[in-house]
PDB file of N, CA and C in Angstrom:
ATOM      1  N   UNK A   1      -6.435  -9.089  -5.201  1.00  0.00           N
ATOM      2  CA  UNK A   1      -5.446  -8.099  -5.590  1.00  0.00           C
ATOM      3  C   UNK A   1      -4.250  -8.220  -4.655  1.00  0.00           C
ATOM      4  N   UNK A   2      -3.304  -8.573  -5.145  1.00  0.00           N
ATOM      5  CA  UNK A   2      -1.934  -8.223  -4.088  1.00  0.00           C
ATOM      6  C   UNK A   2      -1.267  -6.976  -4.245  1.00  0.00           C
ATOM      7  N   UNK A   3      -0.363  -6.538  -3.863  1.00  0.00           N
ATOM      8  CA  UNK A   3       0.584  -5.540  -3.710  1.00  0.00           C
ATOM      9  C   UNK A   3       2.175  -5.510  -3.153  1.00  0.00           C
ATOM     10  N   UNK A   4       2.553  -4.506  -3.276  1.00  0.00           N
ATOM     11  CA  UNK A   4       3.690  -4.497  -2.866  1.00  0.00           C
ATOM     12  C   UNK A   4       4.577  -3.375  -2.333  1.00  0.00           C
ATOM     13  N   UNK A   5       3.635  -2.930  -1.546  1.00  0.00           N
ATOM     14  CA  UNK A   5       3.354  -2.060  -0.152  1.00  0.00           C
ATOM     15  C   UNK A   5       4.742  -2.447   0.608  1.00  0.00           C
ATOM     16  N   UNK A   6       5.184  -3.658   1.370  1.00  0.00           N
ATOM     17  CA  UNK A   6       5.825  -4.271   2.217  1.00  0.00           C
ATOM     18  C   UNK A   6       7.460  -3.659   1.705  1.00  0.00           C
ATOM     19  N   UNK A   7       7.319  -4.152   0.490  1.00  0.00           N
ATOM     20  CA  UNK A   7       8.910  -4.073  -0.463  1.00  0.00           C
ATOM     21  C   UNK A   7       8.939  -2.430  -0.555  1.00  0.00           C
ATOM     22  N   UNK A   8       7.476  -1.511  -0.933  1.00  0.00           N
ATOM     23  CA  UNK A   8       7.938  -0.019  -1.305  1.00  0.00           C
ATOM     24  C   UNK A   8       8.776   0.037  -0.004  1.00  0.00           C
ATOM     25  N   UNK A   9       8.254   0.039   1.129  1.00  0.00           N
ATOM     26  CA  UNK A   9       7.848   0.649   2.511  1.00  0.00           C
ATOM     27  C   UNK A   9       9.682   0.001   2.720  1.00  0.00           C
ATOM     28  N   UNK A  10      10.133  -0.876   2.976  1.00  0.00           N
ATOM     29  CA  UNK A  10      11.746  -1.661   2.789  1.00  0.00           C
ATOM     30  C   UNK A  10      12.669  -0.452   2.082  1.00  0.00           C
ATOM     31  N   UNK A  11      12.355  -0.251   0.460  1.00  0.00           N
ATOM     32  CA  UNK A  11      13.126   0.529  -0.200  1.00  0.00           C
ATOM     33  C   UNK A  11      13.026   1.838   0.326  1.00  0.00           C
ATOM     34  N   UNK A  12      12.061   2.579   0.565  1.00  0.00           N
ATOM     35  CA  UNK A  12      12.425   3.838   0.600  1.00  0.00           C
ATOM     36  C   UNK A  12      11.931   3.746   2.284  1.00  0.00           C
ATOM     37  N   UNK A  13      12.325   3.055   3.304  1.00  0.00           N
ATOM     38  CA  UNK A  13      12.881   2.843   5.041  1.00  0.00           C
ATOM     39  C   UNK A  13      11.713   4.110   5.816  1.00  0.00           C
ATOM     40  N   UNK A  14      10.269   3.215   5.122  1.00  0.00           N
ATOM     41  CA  UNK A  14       9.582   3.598   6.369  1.00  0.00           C
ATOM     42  C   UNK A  14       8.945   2.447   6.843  1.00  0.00           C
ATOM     43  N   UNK A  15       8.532   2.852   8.251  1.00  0.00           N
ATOM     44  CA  UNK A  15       7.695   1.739   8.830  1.00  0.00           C
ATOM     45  C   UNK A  15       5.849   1.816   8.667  1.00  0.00           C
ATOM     46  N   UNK A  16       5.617   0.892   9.647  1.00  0.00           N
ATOM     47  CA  UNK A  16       4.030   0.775   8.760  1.00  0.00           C
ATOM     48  C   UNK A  16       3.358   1.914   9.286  1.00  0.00           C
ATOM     49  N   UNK A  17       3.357   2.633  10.763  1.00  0.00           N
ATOM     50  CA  UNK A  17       3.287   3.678  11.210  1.00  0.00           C
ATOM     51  C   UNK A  17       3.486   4.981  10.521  1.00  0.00           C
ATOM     52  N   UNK A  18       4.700   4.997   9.872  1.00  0.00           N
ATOM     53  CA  UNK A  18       5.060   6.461   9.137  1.00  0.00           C
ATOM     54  C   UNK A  18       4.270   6.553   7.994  1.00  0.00           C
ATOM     55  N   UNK A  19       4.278   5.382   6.955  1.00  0.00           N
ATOM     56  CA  UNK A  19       3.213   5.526   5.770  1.00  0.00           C
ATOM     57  C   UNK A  19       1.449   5.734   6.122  1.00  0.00           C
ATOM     58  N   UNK A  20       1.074   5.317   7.063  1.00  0.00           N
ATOM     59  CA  UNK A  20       0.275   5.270   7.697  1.00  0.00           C
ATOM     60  C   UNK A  20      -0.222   6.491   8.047  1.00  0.00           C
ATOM     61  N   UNK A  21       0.562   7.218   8.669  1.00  0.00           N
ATOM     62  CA  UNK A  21       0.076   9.012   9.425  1.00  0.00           C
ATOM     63  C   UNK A  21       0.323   9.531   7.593  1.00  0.00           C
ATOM     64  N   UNK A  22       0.922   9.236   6.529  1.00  0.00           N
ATOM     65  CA  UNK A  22       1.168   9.610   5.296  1.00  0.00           C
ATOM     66  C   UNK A  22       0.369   9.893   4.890  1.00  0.00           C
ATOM     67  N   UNK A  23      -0.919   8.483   4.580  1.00  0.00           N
ATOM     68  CA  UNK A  23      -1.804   8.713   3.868  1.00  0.00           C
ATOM     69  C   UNK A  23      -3.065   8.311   5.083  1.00  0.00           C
ATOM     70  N   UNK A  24      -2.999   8.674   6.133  1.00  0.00           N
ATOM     71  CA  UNK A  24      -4.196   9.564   7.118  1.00  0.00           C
ATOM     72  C   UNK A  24      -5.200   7.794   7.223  1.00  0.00           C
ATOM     73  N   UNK A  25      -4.361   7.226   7.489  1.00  0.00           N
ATOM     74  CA  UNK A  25      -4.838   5.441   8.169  1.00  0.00           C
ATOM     75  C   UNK A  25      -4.342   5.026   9.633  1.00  0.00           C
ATOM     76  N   UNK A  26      -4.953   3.586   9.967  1.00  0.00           N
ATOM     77  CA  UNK A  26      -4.243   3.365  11.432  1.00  0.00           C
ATOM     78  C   UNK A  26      -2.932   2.278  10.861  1.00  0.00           C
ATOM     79  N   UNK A  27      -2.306   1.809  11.576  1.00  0.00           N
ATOM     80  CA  UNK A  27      -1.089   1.333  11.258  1.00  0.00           C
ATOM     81  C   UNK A  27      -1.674  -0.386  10.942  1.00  0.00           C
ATOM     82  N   UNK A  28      -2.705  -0.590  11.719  1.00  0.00           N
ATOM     83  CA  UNK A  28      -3.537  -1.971  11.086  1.00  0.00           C
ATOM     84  C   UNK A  28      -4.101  -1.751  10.172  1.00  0.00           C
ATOM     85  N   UNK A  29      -4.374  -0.936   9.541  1.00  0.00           N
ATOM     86  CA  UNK A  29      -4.947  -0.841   8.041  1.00  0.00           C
ATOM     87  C   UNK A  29      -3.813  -1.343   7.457  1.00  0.00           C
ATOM     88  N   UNK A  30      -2.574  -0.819   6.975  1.00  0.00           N
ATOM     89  CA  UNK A  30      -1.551  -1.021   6.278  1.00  0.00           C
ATOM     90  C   UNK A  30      -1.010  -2.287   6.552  1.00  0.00           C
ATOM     91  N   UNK A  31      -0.933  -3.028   7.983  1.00  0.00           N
ATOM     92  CA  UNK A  31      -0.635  -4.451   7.964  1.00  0.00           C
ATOM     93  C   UNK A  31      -1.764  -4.920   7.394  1.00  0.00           C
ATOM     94  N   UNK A  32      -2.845  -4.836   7.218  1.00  0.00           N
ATOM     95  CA  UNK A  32      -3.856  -5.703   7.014  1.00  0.00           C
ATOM     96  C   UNK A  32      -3.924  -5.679   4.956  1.00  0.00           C
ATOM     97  N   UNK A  33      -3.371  -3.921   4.487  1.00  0.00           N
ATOM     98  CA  UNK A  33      -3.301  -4.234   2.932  1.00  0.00           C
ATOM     99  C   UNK A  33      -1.732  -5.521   2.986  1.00  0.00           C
ATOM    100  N   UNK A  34      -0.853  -5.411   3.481  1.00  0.00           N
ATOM    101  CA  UNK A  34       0.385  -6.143   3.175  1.00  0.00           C
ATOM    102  C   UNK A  34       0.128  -7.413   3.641  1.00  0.00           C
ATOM    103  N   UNK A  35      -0.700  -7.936   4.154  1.00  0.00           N
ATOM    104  CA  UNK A  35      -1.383  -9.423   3.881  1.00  0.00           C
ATOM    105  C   UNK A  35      -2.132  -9.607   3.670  1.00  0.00           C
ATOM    106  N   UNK A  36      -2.632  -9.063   2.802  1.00  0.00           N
ATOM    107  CA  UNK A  36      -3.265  -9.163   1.621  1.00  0.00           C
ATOM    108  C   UNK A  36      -4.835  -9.221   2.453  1.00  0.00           C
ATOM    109  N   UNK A  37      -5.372  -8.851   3.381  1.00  0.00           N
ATOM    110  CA  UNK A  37      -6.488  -9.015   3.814  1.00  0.00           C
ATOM    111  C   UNK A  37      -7.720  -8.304   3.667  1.00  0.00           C
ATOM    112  N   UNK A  38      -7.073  -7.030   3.462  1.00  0.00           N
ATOM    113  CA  UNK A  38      -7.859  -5.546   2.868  1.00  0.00           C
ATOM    114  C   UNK A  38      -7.485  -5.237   1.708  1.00  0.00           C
ATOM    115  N   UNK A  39      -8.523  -4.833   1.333  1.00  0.00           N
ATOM    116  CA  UNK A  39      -7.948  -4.186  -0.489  1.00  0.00           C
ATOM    117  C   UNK A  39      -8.612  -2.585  -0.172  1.00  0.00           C
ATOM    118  N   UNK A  40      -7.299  -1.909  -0.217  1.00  0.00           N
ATOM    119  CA  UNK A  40      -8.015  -0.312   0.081  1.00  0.00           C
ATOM    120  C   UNK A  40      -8.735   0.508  -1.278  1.00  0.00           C
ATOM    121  N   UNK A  41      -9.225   1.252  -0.618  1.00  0.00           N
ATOM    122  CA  UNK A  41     -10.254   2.136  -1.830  1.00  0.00           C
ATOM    123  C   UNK A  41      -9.159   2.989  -2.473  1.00  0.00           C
ATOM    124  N   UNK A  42      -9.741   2.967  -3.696  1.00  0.00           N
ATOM    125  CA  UNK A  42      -9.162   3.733  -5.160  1.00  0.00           C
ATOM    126  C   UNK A  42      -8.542   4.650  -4.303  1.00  0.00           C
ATOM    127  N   UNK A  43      -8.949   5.852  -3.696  1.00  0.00           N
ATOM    128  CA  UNK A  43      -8.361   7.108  -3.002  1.00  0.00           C
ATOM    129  C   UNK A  43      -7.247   6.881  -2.221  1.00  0.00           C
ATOM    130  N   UNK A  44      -7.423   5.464  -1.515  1.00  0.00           N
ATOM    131  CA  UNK A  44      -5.914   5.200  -0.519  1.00  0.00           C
ATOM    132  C   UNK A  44      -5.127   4.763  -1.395  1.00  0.00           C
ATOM    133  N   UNK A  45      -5.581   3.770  -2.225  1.00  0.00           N
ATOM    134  CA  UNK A  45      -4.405   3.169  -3.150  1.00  0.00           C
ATOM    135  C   UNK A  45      -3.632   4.282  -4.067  1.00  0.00           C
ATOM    136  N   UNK A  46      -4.279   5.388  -5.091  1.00  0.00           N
ATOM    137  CA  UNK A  46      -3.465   6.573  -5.417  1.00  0.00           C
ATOM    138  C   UNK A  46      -2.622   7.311  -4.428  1.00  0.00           C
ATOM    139  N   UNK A  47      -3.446   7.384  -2.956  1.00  0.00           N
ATOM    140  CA  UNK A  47      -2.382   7.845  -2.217  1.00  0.00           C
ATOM    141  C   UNK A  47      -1.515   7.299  -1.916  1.00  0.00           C
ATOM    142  N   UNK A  48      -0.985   5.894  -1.548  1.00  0.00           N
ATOM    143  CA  UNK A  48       0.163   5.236  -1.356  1.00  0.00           C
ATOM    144  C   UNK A  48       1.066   5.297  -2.640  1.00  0.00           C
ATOM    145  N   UNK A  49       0.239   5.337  -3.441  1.00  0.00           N
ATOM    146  CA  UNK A  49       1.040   5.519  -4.734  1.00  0.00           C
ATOM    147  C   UNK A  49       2.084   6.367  -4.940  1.00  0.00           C
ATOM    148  N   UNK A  50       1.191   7.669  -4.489  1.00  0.00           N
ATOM    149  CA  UNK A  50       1.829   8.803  -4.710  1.00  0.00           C
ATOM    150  C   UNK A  50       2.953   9.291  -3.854  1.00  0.00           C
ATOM    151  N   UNK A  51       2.945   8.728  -2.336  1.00  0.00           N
ATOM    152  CA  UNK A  51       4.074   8.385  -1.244  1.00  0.00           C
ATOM    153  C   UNK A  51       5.401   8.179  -1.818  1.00  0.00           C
ATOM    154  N   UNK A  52       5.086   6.851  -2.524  1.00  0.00           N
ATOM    155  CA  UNK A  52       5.878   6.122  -3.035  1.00  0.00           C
ATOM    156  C   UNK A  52       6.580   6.406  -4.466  1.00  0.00           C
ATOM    157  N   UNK A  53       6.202   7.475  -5.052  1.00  0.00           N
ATOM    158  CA  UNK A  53       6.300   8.212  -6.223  1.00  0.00           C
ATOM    159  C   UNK A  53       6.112   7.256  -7.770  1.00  0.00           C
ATOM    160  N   UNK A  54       5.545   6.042  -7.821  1.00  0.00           N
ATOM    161  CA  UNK A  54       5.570   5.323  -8.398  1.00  0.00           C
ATOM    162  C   UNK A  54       3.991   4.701  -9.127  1.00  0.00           C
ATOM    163  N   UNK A  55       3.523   5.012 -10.496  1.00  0.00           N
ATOM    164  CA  UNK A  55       2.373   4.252 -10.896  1.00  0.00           C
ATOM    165  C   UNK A  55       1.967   3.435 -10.163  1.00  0.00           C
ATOM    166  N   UNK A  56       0.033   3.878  -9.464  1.00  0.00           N
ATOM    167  CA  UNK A  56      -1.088   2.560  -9.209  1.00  0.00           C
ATOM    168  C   UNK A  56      -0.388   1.533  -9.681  1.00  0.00           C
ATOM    169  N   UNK A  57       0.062   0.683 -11.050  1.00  0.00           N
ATOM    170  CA  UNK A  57       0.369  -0.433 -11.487  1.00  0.00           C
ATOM    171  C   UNK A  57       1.461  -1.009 -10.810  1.00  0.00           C
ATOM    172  N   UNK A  58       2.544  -0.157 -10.565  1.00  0.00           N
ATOM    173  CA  UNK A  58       3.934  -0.387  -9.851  1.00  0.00           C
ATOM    174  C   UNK A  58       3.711  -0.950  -8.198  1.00  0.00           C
ATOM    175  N   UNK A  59       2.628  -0.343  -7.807  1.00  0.00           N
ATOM    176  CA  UNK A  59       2.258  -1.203  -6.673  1.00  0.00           C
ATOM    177  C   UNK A  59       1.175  -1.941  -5.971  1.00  0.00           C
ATOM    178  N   UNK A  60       0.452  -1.862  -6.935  1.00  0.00           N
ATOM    179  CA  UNK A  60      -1.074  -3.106  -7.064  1.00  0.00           C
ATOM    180  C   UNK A  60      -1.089  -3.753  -8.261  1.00  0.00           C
ATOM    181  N   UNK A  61      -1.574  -4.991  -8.116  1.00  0.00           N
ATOM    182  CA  UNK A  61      -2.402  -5.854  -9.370  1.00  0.00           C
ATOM    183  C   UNK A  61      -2.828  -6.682  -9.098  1.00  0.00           C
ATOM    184  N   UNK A  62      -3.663  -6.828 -10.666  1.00  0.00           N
ATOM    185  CA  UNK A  62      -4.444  -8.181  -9.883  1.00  0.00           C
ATOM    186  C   UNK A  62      -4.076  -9.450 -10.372  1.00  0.00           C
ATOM    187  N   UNK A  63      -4.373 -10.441  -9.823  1.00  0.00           N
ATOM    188  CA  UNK A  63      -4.225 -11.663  -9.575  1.00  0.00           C
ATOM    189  C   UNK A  63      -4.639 -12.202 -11.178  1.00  0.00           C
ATOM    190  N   UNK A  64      -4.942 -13.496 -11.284  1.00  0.00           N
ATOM    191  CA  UNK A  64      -5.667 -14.344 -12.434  1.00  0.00           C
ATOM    192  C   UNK A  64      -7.288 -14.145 -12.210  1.00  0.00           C
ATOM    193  N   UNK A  65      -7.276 -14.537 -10.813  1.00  0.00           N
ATOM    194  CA  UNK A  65      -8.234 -15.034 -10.079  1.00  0.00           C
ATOM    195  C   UNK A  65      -9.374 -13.919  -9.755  1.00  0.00           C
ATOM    196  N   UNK A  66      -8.857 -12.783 -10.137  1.00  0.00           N
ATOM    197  CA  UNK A  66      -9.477 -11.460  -9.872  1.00  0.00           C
ATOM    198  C   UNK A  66     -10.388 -11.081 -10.720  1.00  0.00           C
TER     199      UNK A  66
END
């Protein structure tokens, strides 16, 4: 699954820290979803979502390969 966490977090000028205390993670969680290393649970992913005011779809999907 990739995302696009990196680009929300750019547009609306927070850092990985601020989204982070947002949705109640450490700031290596959130580097670790934006390279792609972690895939967070349903509950974090709606919550970043919802940060970001934008549809689960608008900022996860999956791959081919998925």
């Amino acid at each position: 699954m990739k995302n696009n966490i990196k680009v929300e977090r750019a547009i609306n000028n927070l850092t990985q820290e601020e989204l982070a205390k947002k949705v109640s993670v450490s700031r290596q969680t959130i580097n670790a979803m934006e390279s792609n290393k972690y895939v967070p649970s349903t509950v974090l992913a709606l919550k970043i979502a919802r940060v970001f005011g934008k549809p689960l779809e608008d900022i996860f999907f999956l791959e081919e390969t998925d």
